[in-house]
N, C-alpha and C. Protein backbone atom coordinates (compact mmCIF):
# COMPACT_ATOMS: atom_id res chain seq x y z
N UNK A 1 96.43 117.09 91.82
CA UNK A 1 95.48 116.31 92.59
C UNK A 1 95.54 116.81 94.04
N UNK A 2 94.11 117.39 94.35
CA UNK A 2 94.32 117.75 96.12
C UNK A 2 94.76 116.33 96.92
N UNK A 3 95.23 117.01 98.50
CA UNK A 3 95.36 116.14 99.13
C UNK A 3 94.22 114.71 99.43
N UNK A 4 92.94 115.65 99.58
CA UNK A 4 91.96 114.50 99.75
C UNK A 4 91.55 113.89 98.75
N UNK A 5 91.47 113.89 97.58
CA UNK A 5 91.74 113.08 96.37
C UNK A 5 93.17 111.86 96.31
N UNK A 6 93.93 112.32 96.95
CA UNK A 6 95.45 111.67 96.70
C UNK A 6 94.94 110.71 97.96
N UNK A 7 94.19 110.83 98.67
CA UNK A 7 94.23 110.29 100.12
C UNK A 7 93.09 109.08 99.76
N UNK A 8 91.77 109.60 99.15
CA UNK A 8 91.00 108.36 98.40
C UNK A 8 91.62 107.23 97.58
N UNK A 9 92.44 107.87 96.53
CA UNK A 9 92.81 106.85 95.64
C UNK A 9 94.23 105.61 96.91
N UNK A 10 94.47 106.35 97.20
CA UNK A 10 95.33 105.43 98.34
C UNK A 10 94.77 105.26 98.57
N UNK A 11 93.90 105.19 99.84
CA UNK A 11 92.52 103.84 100.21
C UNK A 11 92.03 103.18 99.35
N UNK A 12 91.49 103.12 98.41
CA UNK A 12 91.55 102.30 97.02
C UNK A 12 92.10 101.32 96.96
N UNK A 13 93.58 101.49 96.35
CA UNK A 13 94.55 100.97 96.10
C UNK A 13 94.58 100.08 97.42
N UNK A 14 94.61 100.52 98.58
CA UNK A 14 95.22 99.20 99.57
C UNK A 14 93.77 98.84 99.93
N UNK A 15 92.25 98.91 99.42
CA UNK A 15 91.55 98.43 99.48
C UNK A 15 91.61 96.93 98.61
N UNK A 16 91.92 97.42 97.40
CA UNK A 16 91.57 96.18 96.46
C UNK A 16 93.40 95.32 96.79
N UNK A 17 93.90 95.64 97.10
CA UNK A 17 95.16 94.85 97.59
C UNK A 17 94.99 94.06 98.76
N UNK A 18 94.08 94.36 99.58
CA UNK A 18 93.50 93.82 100.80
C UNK A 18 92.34 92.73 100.42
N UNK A 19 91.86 92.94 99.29
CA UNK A 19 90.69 92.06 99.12
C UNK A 19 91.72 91.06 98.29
N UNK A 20 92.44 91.06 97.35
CA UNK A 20 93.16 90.23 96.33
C UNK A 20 93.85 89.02 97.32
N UNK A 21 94.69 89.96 98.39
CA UNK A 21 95.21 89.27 99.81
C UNK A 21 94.84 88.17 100.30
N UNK A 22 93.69 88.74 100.99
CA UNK A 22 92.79 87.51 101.78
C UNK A 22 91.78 87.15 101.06
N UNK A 23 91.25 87.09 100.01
CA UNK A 23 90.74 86.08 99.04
C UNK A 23 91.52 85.10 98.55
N UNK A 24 92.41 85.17 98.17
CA UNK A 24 93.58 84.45 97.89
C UNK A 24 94.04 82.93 99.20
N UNK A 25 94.11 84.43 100.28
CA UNK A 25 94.45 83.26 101.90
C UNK A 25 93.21 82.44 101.65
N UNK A 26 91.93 83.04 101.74
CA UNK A 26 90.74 82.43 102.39
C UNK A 26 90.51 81.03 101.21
N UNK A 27 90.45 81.28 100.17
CA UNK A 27 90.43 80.05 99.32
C UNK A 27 91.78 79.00 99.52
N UNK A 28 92.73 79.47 99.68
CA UNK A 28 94.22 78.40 100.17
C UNK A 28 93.87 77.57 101.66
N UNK A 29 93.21 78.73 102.50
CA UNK A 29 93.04 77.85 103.61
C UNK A 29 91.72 77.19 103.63
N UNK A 30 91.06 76.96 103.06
CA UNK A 30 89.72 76.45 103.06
C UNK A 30 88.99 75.40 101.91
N UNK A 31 90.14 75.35 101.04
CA UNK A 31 90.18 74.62 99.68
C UNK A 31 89.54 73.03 100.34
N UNK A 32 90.00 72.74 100.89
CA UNK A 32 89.66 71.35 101.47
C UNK A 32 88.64 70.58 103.20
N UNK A 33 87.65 71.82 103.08
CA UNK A 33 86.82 72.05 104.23
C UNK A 33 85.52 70.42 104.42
N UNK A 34 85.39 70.79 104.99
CA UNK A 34 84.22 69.51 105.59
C UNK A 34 82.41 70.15 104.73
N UNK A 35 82.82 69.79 103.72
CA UNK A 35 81.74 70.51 102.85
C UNK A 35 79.97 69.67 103.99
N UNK A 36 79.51 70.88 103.84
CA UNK A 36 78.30 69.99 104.63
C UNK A 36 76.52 70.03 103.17
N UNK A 37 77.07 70.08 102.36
CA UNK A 37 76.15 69.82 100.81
C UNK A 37 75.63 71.09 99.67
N UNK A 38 74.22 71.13 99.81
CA UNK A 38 73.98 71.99 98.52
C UNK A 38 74.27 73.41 98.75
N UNK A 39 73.86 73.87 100.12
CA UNK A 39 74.33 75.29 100.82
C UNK A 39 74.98 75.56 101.73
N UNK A 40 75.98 74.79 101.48
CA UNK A 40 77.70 75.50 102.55
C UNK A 40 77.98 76.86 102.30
N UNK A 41 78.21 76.78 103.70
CA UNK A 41 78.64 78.73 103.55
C UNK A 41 79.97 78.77 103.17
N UNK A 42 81.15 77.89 103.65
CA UNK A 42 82.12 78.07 102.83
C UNK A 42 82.31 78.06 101.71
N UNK A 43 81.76 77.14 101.37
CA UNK A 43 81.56 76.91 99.57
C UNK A 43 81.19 78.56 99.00
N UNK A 44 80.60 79.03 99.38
CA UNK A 44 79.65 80.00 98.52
C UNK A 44 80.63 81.20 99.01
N UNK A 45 81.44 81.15 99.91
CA UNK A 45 82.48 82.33 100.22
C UNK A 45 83.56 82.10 99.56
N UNK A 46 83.92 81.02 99.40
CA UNK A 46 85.41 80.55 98.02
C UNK A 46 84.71 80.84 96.63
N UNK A 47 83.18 81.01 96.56
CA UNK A 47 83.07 81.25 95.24
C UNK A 47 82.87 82.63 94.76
N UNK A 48 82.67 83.11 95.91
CA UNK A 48 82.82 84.67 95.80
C UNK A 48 84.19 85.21 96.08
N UNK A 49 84.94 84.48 96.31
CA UNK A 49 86.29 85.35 96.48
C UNK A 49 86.96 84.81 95.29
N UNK A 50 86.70 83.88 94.73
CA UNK A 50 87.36 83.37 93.40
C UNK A 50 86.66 84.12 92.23
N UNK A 51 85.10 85.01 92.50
CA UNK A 51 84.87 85.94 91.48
C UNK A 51 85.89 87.03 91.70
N UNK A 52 85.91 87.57 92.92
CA UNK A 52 85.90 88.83 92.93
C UNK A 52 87.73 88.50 92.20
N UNK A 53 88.65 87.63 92.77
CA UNK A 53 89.96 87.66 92.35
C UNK A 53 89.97 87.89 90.35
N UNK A 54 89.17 86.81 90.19
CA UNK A 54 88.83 87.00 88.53
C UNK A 54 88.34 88.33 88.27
N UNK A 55 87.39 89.01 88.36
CA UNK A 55 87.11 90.17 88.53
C UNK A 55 87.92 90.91 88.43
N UNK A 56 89.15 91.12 89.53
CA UNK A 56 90.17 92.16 90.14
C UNK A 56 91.26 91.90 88.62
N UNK A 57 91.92 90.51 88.60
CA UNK A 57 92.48 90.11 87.73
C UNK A 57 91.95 90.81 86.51
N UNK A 58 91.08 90.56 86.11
CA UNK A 58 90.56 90.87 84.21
C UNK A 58 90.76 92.75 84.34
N UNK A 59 90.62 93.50 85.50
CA UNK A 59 90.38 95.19 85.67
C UNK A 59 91.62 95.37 85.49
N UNK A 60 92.47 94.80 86.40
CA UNK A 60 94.02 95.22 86.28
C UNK A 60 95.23 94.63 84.58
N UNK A 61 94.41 93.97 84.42
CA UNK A 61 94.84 93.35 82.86
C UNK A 61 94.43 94.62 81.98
N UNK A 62 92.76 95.15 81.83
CA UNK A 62 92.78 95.59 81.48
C UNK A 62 93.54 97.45 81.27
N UNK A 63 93.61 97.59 82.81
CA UNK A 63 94.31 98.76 82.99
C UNK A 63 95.46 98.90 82.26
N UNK A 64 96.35 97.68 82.25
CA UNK A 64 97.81 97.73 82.17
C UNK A 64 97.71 97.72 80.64
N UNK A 65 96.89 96.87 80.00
CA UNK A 65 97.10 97.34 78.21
C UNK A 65 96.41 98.45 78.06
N UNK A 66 95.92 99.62 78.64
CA UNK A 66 95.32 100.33 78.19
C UNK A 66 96.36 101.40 78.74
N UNK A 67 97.37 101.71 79.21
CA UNK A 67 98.53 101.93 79.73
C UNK A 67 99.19 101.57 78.58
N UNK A 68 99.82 100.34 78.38
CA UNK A 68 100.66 99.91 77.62
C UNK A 68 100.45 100.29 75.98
N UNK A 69 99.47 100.13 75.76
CA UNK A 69 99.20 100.56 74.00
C UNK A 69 99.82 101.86 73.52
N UNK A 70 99.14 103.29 74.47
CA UNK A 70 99.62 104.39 73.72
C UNK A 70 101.72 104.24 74.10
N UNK A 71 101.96 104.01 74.89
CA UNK A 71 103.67 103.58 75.17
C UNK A 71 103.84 103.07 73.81
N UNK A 72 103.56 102.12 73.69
CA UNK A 72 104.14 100.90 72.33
C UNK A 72 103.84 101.80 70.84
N UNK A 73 102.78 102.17 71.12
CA UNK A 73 102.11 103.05 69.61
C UNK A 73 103.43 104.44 69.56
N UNK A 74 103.68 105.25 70.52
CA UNK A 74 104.40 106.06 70.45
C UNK A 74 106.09 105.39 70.46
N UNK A 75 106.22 104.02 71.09
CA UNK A 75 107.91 103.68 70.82
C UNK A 75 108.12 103.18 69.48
N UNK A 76 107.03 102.88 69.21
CA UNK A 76 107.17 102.31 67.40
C UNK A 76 107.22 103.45 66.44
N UNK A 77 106.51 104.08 66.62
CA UNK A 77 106.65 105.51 65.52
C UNK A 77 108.09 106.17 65.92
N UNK A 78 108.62 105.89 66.78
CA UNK A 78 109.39 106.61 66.75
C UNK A 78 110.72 106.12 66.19
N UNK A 79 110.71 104.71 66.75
CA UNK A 79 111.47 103.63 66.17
C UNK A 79 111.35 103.74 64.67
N UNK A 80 110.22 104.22 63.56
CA UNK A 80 110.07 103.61 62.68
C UNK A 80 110.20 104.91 61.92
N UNK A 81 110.35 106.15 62.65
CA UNK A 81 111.01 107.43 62.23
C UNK A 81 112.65 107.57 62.07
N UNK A 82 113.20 106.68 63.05
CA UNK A 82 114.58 106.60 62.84
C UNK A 82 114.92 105.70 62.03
N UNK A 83 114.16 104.71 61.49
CA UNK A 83 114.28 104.01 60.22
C UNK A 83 114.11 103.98 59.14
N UNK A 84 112.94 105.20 58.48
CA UNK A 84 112.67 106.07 57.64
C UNK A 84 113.11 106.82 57.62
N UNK A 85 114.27 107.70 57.83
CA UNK A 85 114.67 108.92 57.47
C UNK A 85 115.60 108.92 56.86
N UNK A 86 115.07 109.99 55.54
CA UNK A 86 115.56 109.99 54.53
C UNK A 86 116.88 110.39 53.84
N UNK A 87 118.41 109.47 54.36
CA UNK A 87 119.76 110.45 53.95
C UNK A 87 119.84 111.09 52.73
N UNK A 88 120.04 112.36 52.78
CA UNK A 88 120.29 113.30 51.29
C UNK A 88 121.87 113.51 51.37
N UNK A 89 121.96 114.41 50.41
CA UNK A 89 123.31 115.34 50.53
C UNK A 89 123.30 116.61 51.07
N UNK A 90 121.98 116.97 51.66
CA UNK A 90 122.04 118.28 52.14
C UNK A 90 121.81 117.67 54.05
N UNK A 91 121.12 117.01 53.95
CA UNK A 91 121.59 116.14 55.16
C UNK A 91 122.84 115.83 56.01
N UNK A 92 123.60 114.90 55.13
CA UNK A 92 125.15 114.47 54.96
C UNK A 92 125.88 115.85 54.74
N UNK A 93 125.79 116.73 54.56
CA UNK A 93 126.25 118.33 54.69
C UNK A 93 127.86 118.38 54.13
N UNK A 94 126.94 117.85 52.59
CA UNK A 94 128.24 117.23 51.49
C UNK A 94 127.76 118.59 50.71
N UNK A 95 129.42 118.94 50.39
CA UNK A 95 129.54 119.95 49.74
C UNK A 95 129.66 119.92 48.12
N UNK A 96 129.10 120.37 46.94
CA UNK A 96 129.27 119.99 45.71
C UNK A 96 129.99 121.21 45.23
N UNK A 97 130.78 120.54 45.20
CA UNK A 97 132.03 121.81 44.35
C UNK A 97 132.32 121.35 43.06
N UNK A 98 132.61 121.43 41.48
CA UNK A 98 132.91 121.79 40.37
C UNK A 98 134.36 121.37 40.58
């Protein structure tokens, strides 16, 4: 990965860490505001930061099992290779002598 590739995905990363952040603050501090009725602007900014957190939430869920599956698929076969294998006598490196 070039440098300026390595340098995007870091901005990225502390992009959506920055939004998770203060969406998080902004709904904690504002949970209990002086609602003024059908079109409060706070209202409609806690409801967009409570998408975007759901949003962020369901991407990174999905990342991590899609990560996690081929891991588990490859620790089980392997697990289930050392539990299938088949002891012989040429295995066991038993000698048959007469």
């Amino acid at each position: 990965m070039t440098n300026k590739k390595r340098a995007i995905v870091i901005f990225m990363a502390v992009a959506v860490v920055f939004v998770m952040f203060f969406s998080s603050f902004f709904v904690a501090e504002n949970k209990e505001h002086n609602c003024t009725g059908e079109h409060c602007r706070i209202c409609l900014q806690i409801e967009n930061c409570k998408n975007a957190l759901r949003e962020l939430t369901f991407d990174f869920l999905t990342v991590c099992i899609e990560i996690s599956a081929p891991v588990l698929i490859l620790f089980t076969a392997f697990i289930s290779y050392k539990i299938y294998i088949h002891i012989t006598l040429v295995s066991l490196k038993v000698k048959l002598s007469n």
